[in-house]
N, C-alpha and C. Protein backbone atom coordinates (compact mmCIF):
# COMPACT_ATOMS: atom_id res chain seq x y z
N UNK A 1 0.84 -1.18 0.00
CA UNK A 1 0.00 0.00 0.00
C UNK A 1 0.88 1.24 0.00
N UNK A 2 0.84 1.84 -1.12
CA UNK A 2 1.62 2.97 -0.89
C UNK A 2 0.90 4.33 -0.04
N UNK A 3 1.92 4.88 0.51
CA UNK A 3 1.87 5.69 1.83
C UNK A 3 1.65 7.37 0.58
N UNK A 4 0.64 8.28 0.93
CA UNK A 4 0.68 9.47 0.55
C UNK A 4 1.19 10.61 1.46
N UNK A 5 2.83 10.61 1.04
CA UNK A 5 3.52 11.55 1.41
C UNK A 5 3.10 12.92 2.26
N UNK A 6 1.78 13.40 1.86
CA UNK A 6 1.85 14.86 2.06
C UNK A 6 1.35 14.37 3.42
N UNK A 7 0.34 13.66 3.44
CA UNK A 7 -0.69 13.66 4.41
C UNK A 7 0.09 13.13 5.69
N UNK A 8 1.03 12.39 5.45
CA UNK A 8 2.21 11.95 6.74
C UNK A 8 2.96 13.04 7.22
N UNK A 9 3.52 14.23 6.44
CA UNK A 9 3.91 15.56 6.40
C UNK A 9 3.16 16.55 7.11
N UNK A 10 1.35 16.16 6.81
CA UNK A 10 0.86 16.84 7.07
C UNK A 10 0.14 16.35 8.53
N UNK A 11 0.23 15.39 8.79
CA UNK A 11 0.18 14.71 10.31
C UNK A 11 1.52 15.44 11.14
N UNK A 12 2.71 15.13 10.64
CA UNK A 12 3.72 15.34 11.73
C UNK A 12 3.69 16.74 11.93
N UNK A 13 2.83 17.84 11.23
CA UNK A 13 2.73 19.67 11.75
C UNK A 13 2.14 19.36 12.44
N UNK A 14 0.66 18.54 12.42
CA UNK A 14 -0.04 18.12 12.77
C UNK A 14 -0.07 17.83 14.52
N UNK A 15 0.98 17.24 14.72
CA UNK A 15 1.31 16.20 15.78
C UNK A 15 1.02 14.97 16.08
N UNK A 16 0.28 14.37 15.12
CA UNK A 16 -0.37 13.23 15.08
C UNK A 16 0.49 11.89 15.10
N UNK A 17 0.18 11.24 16.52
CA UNK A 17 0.95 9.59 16.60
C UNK A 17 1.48 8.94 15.85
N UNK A 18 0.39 8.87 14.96
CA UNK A 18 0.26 7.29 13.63
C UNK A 18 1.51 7.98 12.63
N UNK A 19 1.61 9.38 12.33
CA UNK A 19 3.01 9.79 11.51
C UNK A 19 3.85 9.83 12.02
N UNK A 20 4.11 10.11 13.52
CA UNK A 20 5.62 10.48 14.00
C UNK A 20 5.80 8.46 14.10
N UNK A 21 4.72 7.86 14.29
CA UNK A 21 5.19 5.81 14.36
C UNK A 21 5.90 5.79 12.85
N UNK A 22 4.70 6.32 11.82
CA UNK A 22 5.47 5.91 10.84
C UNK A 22 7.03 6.39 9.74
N UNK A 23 7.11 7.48 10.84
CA UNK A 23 8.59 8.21 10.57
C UNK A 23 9.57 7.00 11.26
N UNK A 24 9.49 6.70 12.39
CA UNK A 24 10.47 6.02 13.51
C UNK A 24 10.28 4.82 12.73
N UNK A 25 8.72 4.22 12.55
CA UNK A 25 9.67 2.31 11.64
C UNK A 25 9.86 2.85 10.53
N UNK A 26 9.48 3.65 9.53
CA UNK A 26 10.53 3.54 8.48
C UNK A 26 11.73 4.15 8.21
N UNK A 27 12.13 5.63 8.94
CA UNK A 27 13.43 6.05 8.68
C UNK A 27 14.43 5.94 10.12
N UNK A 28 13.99 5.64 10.98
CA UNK A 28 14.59 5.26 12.16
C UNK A 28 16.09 4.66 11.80
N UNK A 29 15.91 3.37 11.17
CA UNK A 29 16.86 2.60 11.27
C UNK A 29 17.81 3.26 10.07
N UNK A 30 17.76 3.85 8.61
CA UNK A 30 18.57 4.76 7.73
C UNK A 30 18.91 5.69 8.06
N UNK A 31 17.89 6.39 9.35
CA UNK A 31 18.86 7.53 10.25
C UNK A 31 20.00 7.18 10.60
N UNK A 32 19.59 5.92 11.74
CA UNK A 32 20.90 5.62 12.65
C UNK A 32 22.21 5.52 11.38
N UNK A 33 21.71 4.53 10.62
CA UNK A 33 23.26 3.97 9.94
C UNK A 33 24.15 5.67 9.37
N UNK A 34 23.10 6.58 8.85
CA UNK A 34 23.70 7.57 8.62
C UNK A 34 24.45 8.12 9.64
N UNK A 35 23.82 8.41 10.62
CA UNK A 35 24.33 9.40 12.25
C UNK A 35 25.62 8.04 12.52
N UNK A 36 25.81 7.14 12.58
CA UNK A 36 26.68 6.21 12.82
C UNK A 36 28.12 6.18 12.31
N UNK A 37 27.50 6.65 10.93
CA UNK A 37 28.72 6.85 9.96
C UNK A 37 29.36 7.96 9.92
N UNK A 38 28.60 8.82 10.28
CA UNK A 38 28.93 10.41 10.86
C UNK A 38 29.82 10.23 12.15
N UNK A 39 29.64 9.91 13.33
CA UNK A 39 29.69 9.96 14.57
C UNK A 39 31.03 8.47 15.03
N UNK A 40 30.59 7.72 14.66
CA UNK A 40 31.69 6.08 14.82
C UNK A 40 30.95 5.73 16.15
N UNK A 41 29.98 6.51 16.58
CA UNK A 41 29.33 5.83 17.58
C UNK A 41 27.88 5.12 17.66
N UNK A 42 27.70 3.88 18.09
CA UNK A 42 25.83 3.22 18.05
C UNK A 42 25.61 4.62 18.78
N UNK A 43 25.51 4.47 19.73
CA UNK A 43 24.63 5.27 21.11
C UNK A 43 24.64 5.99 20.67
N UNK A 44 25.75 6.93 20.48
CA UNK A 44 25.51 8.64 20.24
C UNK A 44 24.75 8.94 19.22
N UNK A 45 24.95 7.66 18.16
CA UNK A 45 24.52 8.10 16.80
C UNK A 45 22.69 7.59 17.29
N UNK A 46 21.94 6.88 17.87
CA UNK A 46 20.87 6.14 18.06
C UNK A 46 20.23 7.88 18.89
N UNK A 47 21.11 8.38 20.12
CA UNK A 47 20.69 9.25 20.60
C UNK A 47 20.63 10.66 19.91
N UNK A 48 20.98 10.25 18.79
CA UNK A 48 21.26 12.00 17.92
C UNK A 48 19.72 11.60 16.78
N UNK A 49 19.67 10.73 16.30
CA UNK A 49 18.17 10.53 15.55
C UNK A 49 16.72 11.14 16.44
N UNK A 50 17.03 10.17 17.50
CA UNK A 50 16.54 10.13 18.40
C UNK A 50 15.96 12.01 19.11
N UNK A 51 16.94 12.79 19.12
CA UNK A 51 16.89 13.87 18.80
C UNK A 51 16.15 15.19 17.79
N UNK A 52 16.35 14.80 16.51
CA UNK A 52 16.06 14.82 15.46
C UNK A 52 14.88 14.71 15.73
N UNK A 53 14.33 13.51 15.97
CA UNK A 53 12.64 13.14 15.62
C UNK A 53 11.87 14.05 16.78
N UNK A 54 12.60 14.30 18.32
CA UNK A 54 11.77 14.62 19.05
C UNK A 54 11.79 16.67 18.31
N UNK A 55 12.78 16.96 18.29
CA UNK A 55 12.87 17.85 17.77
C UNK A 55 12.00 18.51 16.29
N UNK A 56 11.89 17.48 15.96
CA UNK A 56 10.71 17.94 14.83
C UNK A 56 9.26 17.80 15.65
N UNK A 57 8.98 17.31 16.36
CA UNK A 57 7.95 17.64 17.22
C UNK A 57 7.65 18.71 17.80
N UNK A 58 9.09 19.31 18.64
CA UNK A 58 9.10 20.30 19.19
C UNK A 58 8.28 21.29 18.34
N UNK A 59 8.91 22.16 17.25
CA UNK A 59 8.96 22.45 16.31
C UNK A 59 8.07 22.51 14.80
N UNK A 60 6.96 21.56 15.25
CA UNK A 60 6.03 21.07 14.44
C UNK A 60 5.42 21.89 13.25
N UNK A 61 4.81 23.01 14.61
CA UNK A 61 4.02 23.83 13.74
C UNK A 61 4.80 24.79 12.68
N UNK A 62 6.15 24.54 13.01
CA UNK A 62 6.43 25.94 11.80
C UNK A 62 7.86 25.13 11.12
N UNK A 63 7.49 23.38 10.62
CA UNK A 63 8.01 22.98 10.29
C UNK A 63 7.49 23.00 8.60
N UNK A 64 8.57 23.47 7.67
CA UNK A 64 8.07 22.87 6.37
C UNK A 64 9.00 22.45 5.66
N UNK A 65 8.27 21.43 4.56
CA UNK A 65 9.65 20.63 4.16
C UNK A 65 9.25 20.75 2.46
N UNK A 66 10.18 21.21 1.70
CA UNK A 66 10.29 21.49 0.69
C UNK A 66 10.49 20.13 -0.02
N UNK A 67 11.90 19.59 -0.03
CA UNK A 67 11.63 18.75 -0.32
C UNK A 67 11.39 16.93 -0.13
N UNK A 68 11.65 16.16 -0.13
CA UNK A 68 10.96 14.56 0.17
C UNK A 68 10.90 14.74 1.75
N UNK A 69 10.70 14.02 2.29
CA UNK A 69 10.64 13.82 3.38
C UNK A 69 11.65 12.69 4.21
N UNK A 70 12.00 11.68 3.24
CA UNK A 70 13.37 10.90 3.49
C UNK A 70 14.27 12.25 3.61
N UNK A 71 14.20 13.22 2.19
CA UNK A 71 15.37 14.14 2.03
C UNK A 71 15.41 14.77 3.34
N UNK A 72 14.37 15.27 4.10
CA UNK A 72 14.32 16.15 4.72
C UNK A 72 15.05 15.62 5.99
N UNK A 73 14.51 14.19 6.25
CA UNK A 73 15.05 13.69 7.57
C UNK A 73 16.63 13.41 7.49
N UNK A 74 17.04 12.91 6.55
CA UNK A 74 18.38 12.51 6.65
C UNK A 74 19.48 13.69 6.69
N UNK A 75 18.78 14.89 5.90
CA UNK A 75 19.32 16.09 5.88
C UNK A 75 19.88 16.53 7.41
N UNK A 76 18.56 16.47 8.11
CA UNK A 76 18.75 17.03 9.63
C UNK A 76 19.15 15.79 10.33
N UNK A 77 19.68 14.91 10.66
CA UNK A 77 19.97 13.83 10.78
C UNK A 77 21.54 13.82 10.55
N UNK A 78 21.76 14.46 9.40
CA UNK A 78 23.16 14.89 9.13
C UNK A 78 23.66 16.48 9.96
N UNK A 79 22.86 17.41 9.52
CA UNK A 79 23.30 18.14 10.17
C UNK A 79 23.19 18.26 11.66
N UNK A 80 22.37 17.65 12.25
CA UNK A 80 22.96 17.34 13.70
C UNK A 80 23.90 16.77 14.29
N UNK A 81 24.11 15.50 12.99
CA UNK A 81 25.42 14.77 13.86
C UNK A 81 26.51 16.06 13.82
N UNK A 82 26.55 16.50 12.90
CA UNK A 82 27.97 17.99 12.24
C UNK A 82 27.81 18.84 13.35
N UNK A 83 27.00 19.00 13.92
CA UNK A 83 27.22 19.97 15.09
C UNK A 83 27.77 19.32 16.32
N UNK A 84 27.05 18.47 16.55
CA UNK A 84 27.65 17.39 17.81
C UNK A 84 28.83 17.26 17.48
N UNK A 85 29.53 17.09 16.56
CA UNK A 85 31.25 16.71 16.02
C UNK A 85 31.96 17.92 16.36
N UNK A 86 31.05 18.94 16.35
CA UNK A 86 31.30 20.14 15.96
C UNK A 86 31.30 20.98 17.73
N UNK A 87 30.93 20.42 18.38
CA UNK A 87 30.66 20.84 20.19
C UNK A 87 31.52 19.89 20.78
N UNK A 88 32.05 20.57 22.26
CA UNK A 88 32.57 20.22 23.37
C UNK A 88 32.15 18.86 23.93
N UNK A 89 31.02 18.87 23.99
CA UNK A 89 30.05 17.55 24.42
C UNK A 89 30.07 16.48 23.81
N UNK A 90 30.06 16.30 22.31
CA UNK A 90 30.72 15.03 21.83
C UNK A 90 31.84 14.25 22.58
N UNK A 91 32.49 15.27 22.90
CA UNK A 91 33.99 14.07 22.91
C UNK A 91 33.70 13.87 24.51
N UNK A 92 32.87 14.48 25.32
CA UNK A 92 33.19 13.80 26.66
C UNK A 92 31.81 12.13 26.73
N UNK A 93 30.93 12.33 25.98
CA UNK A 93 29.80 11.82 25.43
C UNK A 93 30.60 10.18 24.84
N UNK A 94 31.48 10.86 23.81
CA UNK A 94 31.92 9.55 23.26
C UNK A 94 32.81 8.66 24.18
N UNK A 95 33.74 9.86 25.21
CA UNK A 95 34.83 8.94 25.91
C UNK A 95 33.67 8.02 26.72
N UNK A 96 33.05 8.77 27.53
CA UNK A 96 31.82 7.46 28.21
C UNK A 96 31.27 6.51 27.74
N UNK A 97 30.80 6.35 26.63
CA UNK A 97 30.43 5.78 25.97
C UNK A 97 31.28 4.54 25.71
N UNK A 98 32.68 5.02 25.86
CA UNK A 98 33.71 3.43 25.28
C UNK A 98 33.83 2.81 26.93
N UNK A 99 33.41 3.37 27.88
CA UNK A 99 34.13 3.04 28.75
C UNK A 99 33.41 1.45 28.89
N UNK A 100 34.21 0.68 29.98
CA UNK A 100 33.85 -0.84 30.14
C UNK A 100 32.28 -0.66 31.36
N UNK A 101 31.49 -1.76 31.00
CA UNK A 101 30.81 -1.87 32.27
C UNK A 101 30.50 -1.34 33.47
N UNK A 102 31.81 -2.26 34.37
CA UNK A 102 32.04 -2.06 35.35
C UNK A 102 32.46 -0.43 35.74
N UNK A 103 33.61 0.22 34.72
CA UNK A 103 33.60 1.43 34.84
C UNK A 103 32.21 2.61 34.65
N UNK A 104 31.43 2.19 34.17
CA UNK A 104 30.19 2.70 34.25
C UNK A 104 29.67 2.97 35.47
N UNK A 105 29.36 1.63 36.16
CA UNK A 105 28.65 1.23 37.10
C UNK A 105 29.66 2.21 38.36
N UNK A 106 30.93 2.41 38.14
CA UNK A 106 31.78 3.19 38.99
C UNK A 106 31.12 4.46 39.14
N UNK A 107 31.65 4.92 37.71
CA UNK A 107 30.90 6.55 37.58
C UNK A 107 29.36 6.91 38.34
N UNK A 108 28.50 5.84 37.72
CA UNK A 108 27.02 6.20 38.05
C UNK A 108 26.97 6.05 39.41
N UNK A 109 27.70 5.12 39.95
CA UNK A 109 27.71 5.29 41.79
C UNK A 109 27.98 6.27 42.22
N UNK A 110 29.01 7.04 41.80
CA UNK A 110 29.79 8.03 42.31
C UNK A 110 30.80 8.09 43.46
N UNK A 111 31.39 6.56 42.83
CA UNK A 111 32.22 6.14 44.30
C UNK A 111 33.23 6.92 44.77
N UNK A 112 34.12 8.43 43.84
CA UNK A 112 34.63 8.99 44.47
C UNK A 112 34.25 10.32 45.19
N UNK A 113 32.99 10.01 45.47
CA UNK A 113 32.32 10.83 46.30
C UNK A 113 32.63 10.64 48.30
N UNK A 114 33.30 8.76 47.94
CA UNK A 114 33.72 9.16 49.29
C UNK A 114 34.62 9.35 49.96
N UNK A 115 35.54 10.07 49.35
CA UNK A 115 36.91 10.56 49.29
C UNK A 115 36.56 12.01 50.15
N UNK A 116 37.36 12.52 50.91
CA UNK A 116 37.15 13.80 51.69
C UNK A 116 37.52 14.84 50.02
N UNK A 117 38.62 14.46 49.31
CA UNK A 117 38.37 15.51 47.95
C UNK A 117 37.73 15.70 47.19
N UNK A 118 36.86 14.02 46.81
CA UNK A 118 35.60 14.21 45.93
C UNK A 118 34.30 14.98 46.53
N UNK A 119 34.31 14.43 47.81
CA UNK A 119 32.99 15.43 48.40
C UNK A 119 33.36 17.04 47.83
N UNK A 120 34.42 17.51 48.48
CA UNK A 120 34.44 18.58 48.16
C UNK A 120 34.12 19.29 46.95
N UNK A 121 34.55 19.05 45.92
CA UNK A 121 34.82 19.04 44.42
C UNK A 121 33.68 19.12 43.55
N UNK A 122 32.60 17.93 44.84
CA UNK A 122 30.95 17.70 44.20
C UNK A 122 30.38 18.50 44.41
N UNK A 123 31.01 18.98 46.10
CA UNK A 123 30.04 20.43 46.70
C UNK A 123 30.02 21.16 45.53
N UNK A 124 31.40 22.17 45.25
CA UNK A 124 32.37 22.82 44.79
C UNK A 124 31.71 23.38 44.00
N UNK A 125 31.87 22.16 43.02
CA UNK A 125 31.17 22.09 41.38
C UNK A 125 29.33 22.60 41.77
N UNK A 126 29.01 21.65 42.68
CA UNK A 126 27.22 22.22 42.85
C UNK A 126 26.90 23.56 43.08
N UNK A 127 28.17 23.98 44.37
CA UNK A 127 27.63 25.39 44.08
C UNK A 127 28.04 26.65 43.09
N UNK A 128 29.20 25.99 42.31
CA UNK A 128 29.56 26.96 41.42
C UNK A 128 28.17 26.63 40.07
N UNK A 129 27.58 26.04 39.59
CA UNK A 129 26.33 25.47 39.31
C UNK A 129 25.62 26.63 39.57
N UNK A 130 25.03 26.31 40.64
CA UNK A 130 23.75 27.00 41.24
C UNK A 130 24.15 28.45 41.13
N UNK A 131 25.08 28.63 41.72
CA UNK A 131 25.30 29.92 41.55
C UNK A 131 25.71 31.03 40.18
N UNK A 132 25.90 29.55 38.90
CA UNK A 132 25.95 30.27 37.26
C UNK A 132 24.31 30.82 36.66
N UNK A 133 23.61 29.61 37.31
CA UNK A 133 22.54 29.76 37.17
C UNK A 133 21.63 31.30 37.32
N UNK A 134 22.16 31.16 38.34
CA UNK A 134 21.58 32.52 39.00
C UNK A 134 22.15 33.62 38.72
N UNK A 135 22.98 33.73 38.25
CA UNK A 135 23.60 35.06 37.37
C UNK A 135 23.43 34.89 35.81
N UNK A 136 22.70 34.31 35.45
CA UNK A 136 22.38 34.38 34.27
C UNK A 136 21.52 34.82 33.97
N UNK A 137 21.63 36.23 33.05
CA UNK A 137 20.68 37.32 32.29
C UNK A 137 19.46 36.69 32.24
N UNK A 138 18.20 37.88 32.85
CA UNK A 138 16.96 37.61 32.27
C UNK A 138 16.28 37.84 31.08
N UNK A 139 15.81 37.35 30.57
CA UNK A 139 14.92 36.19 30.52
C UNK A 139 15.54 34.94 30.36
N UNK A 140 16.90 35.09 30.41
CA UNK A 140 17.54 33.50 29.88
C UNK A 140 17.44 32.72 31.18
N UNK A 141 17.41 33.11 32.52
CA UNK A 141 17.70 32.54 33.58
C UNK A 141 16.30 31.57 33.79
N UNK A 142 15.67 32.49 33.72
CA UNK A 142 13.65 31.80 33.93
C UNK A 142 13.61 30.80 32.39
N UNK A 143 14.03 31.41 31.71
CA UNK A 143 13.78 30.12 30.50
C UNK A 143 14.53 29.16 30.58
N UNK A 144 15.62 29.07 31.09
CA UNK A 144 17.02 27.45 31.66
C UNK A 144 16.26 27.29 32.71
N UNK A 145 15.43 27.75 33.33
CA UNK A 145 14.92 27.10 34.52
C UNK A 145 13.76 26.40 34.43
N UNK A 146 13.04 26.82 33.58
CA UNK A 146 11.24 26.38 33.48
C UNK A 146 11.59 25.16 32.05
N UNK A 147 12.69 25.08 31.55
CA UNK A 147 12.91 23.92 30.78
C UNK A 147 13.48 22.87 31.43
N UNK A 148 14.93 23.06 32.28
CA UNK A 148 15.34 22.08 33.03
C UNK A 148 15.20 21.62 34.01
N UNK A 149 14.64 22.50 35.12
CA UNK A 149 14.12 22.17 35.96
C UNK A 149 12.55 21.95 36.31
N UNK A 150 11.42 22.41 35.65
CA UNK A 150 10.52 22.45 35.24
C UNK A 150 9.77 21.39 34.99
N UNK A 151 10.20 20.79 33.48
CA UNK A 151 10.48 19.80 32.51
C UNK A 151 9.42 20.47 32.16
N UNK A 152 9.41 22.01 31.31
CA UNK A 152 8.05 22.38 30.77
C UNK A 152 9.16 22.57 29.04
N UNK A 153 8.26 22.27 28.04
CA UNK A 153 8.89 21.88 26.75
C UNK A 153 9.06 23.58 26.08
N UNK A 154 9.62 23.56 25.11
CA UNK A 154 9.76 24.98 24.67
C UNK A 154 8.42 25.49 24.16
N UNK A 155 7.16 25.12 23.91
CA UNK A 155 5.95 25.06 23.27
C UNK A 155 5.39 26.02 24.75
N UNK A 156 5.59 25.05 25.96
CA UNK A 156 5.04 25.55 27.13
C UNK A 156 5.44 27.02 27.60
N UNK A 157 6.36 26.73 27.68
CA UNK A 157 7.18 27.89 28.14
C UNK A 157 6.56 29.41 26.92
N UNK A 158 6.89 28.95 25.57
CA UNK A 158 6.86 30.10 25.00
C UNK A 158 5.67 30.67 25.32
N UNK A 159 4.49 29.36 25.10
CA UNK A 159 2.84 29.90 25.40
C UNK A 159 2.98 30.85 26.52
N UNK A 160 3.58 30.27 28.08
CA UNK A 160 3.46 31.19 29.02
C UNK A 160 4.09 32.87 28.82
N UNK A 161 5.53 32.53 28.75
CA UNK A 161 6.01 33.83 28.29
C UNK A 161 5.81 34.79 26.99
N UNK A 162 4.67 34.22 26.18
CA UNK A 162 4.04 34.86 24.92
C UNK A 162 5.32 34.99 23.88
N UNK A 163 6.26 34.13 23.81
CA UNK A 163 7.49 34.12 22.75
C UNK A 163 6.82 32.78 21.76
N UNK A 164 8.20 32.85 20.92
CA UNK A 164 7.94 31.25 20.18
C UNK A 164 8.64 30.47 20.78
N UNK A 165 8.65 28.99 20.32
CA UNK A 165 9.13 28.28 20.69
C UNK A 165 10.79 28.31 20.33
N UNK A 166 10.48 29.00 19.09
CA UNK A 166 12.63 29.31 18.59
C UNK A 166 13.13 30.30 19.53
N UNK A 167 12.58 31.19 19.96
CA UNK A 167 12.80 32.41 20.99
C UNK A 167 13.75 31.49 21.86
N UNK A 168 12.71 30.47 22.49
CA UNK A 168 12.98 29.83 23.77
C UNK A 168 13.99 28.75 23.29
N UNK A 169 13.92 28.76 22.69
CA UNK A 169 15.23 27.69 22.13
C UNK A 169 16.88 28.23 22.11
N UNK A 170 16.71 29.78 21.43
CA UNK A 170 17.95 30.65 21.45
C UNK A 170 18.00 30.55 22.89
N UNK A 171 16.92 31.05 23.80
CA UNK A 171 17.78 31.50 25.11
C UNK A 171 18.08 30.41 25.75
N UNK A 172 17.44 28.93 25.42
CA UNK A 172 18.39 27.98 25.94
C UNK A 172 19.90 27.45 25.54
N UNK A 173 19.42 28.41 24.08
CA UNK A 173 21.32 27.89 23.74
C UNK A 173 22.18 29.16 24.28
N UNK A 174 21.86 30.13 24.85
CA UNK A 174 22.73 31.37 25.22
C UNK A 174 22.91 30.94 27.03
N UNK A 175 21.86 30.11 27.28
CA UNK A 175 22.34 29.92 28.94
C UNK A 175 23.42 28.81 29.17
N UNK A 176 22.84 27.94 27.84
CA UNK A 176 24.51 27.05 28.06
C UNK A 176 25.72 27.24 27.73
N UNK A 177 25.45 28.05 26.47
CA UNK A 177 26.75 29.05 26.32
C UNK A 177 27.51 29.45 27.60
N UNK A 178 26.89 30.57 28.15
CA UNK A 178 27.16 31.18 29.21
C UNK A 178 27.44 30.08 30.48
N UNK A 179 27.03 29.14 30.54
CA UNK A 179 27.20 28.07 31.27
C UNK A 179 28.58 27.21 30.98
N UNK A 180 28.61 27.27 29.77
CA UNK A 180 29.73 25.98 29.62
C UNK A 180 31.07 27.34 29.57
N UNK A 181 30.79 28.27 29.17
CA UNK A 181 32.07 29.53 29.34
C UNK A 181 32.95 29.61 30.81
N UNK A 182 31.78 29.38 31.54
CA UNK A 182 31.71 29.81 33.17
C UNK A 182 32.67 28.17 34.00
N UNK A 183 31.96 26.93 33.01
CA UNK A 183 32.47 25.78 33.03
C UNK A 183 34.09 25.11 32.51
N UNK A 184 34.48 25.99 31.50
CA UNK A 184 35.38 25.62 30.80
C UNK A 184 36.55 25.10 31.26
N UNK A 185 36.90 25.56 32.18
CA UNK A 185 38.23 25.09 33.27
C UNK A 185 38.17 23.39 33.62
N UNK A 186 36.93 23.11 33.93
CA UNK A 186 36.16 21.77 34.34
C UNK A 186 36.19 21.07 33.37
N UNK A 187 36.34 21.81 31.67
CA UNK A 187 35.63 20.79 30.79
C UNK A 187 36.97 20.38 29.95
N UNK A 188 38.24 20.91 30.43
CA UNK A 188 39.48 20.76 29.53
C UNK A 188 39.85 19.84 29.03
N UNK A 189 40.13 19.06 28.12
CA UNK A 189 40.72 17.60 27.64
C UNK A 189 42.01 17.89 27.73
């Protein structure tokens, strides 16, 4: 049965289930291999599609796609992995990612938390945190807050604060900016 393009196009502005299912079983898996081949990573590359799709959700209503809709996905699919290659966060993302098991299971414990230096360090880091937070320009501070701490989506937020949802998107990329600037010492390879 062939599938009529527009109307799947015109579901996912839409928001409608049955298109964003039939985006994920059919381009899901030609995402990944693309983002894979981009990236050299499963995970990162599974979590960057993964991305992509929720992100066209986000985004729905003032999404349009000129041309195919394979074209369109693999397009952004690509250009996300290029940015991730392209940011700080990849490479600490990927080193975790190789690590073994057991070293996992280390990290996620946080076993050097019970070290009299790790406590400190955890404090340290928490309150230098809290306290970036809070010096960060308004409206950017209330918009990093009502997204991450919140868990209210950029749709929500903009409705409340009468912006768009891209509004709220810039000022979440200007608080991590300002965040990872403030961070950088911490983030050195």
């Amino acid at each position: 049965m062939a599938v009529d393009e527009k109307s799947i196009i015109h579901g996912l502005v839409e928001g409608a289930e049955d298109a964003y299912r039939y985006v994920f079983n059919t381009y899901y898996g030609p995402m990944c291999i693309l983002a894979e081949s981009i990236l050299s990573d499963e995970f990162l590359a599974q979590a960057a599609v993964s991305d992509v799709i929720s992100h066209l959700y986000e985004v729905r209503s003032e999404v349009v796609i000129h041309s195919n809709l394979r074209s369109y996905l693999m397009m952004s699919t690509r250009n996300h992995c290029l940015n991730l290659l392209n940011s700080k966060t990849v490479r600490s993302v990927q080193t975790f990612s190789t690590l073994g098991e057991q070293d996992v299971r280390n990290v996620l414990a946080g076993t050097d938390t019970v070290t009299p230096q790790g406590k400190l360090l955890d404090n340290e880091l928490e309150d230098l945190m809290h306290d970036c937070i809070e010096n960060l320009p308004e409206p950017v501070k209330t918009t990093f807050i009502k997204s991450r701490f919140q868990d209210m989506t950029y749709r929500q937020i903009g409705a409340e604060d009468g912006v768009s949802a891209n509004t709220v998107k810039v000022r979440i990329q200007q608080a991590l900016k300002l965040i990872e600037k403030r961070f950088s010492k911490y983030l050195a390879f």
